[in-house]
PDB file of N, CA and C in Angstrom:
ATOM      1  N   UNK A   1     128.712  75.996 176.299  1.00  0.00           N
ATOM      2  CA  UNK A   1     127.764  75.994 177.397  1.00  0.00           C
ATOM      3  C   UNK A   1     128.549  76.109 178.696  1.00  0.00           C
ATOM      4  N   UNK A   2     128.093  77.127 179.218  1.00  0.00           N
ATOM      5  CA  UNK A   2     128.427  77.018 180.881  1.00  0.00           C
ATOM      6  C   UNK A   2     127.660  76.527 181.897  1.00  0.00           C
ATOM      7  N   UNK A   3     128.014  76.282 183.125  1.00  0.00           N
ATOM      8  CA  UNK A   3     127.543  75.947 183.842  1.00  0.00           C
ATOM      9  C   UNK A   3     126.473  77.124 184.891  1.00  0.00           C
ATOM     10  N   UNK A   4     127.394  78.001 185.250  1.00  0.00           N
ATOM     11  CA  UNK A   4     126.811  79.007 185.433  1.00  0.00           C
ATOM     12  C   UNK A   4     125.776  79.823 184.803  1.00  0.00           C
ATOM     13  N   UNK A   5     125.975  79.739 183.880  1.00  0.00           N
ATOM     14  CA  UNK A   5     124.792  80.911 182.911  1.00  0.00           C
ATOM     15  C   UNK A   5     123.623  79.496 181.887  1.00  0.00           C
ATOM     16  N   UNK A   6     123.536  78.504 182.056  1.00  0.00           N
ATOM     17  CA  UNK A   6     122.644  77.637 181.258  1.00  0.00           C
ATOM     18  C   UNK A   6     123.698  78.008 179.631  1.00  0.00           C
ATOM     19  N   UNK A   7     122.577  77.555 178.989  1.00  0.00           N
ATOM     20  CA  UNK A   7     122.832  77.362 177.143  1.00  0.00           C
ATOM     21  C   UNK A   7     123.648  78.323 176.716  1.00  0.00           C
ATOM     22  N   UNK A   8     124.375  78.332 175.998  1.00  0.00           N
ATOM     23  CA  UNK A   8     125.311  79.483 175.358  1.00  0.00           C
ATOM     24  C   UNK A   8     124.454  79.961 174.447  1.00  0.00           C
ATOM     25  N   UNK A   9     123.893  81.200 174.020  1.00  0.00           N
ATOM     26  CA  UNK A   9     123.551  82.354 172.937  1.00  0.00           C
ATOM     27  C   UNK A   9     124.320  82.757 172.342  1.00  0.00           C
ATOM     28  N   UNK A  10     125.761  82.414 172.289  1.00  0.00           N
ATOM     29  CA  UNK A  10     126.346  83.611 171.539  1.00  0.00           C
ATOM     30  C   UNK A  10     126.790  85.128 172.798  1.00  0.00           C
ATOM     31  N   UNK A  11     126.993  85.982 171.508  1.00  0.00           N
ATOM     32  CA  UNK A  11     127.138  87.339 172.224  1.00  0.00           C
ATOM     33  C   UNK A  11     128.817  87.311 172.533  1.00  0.00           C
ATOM     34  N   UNK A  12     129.611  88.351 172.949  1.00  0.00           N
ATOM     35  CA  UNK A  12     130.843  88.757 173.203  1.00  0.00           C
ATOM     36  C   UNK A  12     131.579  87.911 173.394  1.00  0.00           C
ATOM     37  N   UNK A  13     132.398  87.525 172.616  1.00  0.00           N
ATOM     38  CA  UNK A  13     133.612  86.790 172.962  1.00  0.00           C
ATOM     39  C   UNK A  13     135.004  87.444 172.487  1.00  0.00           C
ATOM     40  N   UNK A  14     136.301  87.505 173.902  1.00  0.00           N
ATOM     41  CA  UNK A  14     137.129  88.147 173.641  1.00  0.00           C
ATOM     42  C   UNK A  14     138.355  87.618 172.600  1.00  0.00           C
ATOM     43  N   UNK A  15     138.235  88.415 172.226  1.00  0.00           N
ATOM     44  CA  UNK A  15     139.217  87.923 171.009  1.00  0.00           C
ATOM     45  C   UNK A  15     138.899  87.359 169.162  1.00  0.00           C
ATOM     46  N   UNK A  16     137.677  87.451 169.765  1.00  0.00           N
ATOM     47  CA  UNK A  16     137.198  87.306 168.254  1.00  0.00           C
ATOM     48  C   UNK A  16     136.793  87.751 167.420  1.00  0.00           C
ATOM     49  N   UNK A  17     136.300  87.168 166.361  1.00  0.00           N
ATOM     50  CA  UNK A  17     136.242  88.109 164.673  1.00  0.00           C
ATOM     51  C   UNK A  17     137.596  89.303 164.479  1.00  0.00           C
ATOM     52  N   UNK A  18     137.377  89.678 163.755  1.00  0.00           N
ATOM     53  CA  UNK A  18     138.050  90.654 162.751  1.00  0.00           C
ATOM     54  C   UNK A  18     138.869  91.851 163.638  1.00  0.00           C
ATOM     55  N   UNK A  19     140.066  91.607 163.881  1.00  0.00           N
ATOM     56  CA  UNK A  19     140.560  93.027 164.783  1.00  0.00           C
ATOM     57  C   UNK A  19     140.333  94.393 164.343  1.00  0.00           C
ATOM     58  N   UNK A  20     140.065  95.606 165.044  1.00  0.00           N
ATOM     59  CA  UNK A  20     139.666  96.440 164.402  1.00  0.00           C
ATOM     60  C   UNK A  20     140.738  97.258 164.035  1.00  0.00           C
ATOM     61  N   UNK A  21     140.290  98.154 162.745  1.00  0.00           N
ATOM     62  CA  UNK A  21     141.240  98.529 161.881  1.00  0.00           C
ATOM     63  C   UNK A  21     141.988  97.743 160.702  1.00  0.00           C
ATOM     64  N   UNK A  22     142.050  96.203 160.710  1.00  0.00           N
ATOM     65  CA  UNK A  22     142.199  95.992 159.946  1.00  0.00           C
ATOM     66  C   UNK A  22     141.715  95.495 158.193  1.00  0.00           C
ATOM     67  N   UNK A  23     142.389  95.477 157.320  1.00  0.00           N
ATOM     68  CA  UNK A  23     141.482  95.584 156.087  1.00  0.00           C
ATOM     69  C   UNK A  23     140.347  94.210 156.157  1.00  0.00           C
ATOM     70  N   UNK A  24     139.658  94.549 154.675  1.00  0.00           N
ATOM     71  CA  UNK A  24     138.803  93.102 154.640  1.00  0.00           C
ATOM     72  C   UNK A  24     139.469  92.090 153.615  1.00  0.00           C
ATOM     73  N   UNK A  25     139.372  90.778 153.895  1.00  0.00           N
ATOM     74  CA  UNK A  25     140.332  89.745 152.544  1.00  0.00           C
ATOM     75  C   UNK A  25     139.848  90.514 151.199  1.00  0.00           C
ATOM     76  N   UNK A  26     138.618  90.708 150.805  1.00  0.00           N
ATOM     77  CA  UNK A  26     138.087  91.316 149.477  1.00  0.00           C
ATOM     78  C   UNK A  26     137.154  92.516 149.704  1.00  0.00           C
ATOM     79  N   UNK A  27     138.399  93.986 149.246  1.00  0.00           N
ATOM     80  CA  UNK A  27     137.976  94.789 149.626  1.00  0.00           C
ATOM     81  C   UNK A  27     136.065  95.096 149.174  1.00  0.00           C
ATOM     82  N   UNK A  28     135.172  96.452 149.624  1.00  0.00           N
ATOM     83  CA  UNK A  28     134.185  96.314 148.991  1.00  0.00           C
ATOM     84  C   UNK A  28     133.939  97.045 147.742  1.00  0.00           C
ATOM     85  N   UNK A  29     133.417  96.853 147.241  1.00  0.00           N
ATOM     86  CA  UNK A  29     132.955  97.791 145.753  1.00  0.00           C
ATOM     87  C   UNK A  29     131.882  98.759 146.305  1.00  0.00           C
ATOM     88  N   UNK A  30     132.396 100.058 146.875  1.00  0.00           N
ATOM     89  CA  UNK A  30     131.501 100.934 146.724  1.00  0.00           C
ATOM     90  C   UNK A  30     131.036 101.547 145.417  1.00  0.00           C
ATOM     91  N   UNK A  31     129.645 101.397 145.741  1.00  0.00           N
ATOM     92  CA  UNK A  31     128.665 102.715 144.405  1.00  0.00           C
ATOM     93  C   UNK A  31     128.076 103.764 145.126  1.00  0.00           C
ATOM     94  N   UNK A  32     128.382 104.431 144.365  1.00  0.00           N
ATOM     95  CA  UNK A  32     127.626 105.789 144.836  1.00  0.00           C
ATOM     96  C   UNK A  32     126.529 105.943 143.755  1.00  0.00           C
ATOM     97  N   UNK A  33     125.442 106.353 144.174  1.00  0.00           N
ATOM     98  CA  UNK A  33     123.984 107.048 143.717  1.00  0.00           C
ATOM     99  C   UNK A  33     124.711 107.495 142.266  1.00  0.00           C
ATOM    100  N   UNK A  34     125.770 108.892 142.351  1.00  0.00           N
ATOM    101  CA  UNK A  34     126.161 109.336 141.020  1.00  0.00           C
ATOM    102  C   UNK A  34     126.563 108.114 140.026  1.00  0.00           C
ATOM    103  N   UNK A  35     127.290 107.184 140.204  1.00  0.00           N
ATOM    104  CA  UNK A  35     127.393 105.804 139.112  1.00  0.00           C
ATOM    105  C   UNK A  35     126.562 105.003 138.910  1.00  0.00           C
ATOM    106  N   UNK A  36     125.336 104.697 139.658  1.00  0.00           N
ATOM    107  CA  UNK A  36     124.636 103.917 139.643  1.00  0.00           C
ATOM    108  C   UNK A  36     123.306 105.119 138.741  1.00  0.00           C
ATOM    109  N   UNK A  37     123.475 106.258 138.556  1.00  0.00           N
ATOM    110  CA  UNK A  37     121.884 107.115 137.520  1.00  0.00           C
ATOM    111  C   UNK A  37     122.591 107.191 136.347  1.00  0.00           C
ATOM    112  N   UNK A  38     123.490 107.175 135.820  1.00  0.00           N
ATOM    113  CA  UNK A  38     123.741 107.204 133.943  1.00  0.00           C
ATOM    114  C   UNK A  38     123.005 105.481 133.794  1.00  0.00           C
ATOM    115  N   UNK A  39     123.394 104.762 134.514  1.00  0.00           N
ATOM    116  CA  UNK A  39     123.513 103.317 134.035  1.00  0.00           C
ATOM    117  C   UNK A  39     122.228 103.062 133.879  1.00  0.00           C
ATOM    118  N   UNK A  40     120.992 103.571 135.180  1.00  0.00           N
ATOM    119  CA  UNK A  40     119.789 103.337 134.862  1.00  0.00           C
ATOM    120  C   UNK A  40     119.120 103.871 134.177  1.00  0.00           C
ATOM    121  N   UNK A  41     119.700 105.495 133.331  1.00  0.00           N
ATOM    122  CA  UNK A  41     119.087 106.262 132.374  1.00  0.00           C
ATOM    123  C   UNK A  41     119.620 105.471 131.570  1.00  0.00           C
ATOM    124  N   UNK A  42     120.588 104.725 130.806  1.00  0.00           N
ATOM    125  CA  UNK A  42     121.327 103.948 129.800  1.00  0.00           C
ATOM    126  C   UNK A  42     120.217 103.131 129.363  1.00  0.00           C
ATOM    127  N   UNK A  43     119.647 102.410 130.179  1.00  0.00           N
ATOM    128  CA  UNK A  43     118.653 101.459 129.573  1.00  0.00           C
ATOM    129  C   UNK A  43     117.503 101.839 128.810  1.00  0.00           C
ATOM    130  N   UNK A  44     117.012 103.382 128.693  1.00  0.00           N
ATOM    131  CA  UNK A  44     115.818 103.439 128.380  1.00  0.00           C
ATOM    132  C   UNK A  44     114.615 103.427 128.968  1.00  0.00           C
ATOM    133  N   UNK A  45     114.674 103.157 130.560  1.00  0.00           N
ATOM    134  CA  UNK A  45     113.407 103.445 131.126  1.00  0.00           C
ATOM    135  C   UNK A  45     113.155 104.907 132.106  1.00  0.00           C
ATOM    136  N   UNK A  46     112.557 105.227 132.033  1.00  0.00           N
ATOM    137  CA  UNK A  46     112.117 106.460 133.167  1.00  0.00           C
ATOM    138  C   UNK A  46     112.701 105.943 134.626  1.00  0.00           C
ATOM    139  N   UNK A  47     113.329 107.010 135.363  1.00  0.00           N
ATOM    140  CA  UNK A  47     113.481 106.704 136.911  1.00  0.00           C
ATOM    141  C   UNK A  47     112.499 106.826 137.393  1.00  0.00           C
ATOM    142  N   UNK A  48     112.332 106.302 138.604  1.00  0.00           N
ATOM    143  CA  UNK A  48     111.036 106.045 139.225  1.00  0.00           C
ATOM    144  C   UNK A  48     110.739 107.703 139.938  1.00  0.00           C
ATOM    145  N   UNK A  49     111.903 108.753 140.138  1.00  0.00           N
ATOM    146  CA  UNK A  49     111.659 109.955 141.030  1.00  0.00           C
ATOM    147  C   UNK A  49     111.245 110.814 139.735  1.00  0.00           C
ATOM    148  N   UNK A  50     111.732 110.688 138.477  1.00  0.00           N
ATOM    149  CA  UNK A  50     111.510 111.288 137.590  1.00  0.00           C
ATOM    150  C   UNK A  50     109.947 111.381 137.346  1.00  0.00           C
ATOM    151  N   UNK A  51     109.475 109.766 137.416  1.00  0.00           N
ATOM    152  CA  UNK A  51     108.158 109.248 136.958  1.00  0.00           C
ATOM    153  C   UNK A  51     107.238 110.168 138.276  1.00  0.00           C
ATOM    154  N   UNK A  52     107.917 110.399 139.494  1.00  0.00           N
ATOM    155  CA  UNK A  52     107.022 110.684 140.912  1.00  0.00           C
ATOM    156  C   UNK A  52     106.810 112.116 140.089  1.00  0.00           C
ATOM    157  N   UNK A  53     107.620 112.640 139.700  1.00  0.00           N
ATOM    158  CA  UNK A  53     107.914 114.495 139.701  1.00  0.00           C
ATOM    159  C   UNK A  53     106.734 114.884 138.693  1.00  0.00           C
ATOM    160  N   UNK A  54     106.971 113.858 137.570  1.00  0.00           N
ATOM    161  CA  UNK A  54     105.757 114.035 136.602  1.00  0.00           C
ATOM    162  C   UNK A  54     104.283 113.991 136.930  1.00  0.00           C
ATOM    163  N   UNK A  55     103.862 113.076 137.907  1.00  0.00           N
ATOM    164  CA  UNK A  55     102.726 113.076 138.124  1.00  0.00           C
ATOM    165  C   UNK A  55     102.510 114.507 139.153  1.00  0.00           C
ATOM    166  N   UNK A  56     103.547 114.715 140.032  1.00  0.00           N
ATOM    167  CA  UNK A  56     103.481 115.775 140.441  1.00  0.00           C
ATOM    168  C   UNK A  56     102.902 116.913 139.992  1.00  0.00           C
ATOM    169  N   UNK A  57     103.996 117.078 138.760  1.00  0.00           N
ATOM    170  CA  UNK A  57     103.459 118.033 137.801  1.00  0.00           C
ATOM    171  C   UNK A  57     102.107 118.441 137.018  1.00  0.00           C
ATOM    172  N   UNK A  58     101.787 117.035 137.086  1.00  0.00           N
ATOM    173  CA  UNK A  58     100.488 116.825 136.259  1.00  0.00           C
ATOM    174  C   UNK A  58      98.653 117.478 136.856  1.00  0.00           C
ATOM    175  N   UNK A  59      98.761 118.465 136.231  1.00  0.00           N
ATOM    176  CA  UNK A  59      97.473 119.121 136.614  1.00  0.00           C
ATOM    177  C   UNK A  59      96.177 118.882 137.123  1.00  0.00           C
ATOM    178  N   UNK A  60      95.465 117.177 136.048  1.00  0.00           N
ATOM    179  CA  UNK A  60      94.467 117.020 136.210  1.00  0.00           C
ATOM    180  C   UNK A  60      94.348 115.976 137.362  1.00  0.00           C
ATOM    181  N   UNK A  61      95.782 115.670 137.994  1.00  0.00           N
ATOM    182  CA  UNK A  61      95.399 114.885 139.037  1.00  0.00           C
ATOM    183  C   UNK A  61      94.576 115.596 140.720  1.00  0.00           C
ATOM    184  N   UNK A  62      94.238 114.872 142.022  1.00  0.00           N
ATOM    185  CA  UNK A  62      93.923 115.606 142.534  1.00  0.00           C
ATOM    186  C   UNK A  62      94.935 115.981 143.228  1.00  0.00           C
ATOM    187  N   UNK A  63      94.652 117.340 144.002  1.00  0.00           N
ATOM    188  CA  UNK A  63      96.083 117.936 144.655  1.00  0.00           C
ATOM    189  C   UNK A  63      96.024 117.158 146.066  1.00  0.00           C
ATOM    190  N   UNK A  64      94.932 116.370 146.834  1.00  0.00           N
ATOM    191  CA  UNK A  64      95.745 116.012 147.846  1.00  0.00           C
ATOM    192  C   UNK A  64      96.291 114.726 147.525  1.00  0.00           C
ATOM    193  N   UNK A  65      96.602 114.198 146.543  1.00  0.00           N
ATOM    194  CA  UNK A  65      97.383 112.666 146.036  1.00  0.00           C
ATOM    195  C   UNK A  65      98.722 113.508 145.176  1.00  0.00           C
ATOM    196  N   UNK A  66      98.385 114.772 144.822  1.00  0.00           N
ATOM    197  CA  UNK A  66      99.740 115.403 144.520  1.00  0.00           C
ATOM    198  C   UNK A  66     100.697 115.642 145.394  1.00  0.00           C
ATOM    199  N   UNK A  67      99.647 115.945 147.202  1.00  0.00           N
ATOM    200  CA  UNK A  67     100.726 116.606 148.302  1.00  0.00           C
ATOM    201  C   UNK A  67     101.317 115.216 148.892  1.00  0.00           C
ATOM    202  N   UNK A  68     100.655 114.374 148.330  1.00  0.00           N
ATOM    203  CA  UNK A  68     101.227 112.900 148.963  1.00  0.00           C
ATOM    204  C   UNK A  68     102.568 112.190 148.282  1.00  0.00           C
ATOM    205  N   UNK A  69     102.347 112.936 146.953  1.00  0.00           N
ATOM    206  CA  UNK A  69     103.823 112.152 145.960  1.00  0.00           C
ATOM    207  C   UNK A  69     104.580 113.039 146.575  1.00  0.00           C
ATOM    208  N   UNK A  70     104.479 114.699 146.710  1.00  0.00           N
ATOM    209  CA  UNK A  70     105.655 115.690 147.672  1.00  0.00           C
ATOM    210  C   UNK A  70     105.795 114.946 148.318  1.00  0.00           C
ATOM    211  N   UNK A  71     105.157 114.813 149.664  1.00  0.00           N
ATOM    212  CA  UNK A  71     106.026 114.254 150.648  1.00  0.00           C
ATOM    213  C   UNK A  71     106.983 112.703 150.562  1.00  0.00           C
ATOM    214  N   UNK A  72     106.122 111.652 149.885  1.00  0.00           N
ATOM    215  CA  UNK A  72     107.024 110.440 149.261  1.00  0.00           C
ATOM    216  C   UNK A  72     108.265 111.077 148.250  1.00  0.00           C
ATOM    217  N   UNK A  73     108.571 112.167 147.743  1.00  0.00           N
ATOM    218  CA  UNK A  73     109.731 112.564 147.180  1.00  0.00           C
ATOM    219  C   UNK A  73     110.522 112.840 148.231  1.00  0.00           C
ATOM    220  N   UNK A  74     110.119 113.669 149.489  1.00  0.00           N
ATOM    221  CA  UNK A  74     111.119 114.363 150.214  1.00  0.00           C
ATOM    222  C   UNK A  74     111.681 113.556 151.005  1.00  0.00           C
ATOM    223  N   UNK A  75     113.121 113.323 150.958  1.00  0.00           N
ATOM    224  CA  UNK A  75     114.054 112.425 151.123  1.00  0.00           C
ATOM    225  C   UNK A  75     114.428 112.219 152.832  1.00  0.00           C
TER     226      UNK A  75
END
């Protein structure tokens, strides 16, 4: 707390946290999308974009709830 400014919030302080550029104590485990789709086809269930594409596909639905799964597909 200062005197000048009332209650401390937080916000910028020099010299602190993590200098930049340097590493982290435990680096991170990146996944990428490509390692993370065998694993969820592995289990046996349908992907959920797979499951979108199908209804897509599917004829007897109506086409403006078809143009609505298009656009919820397009990324």
């Amino acid at each position: 707390m200062t005197k000048s400014r009332g209650v401390g919030r937080g916000g910028y302080q020099p010299g602190a946290g993590r200098p930049k550029g340097s590493r982290d104590r435990q680096p991170r485990k990146r996944r990428t999308i490509l390692e993370l789709l065998p694993k969820l086809a592995e289990e046996g269930d349908e992907l959920p974009l797979y499951g979108l594409l199908r209804r897509i596909r599917d004829e007897s639905l109506d086409p403006k709830y078809r143009d609505f799964l298009r656009i919820a597909v397009l990324p």
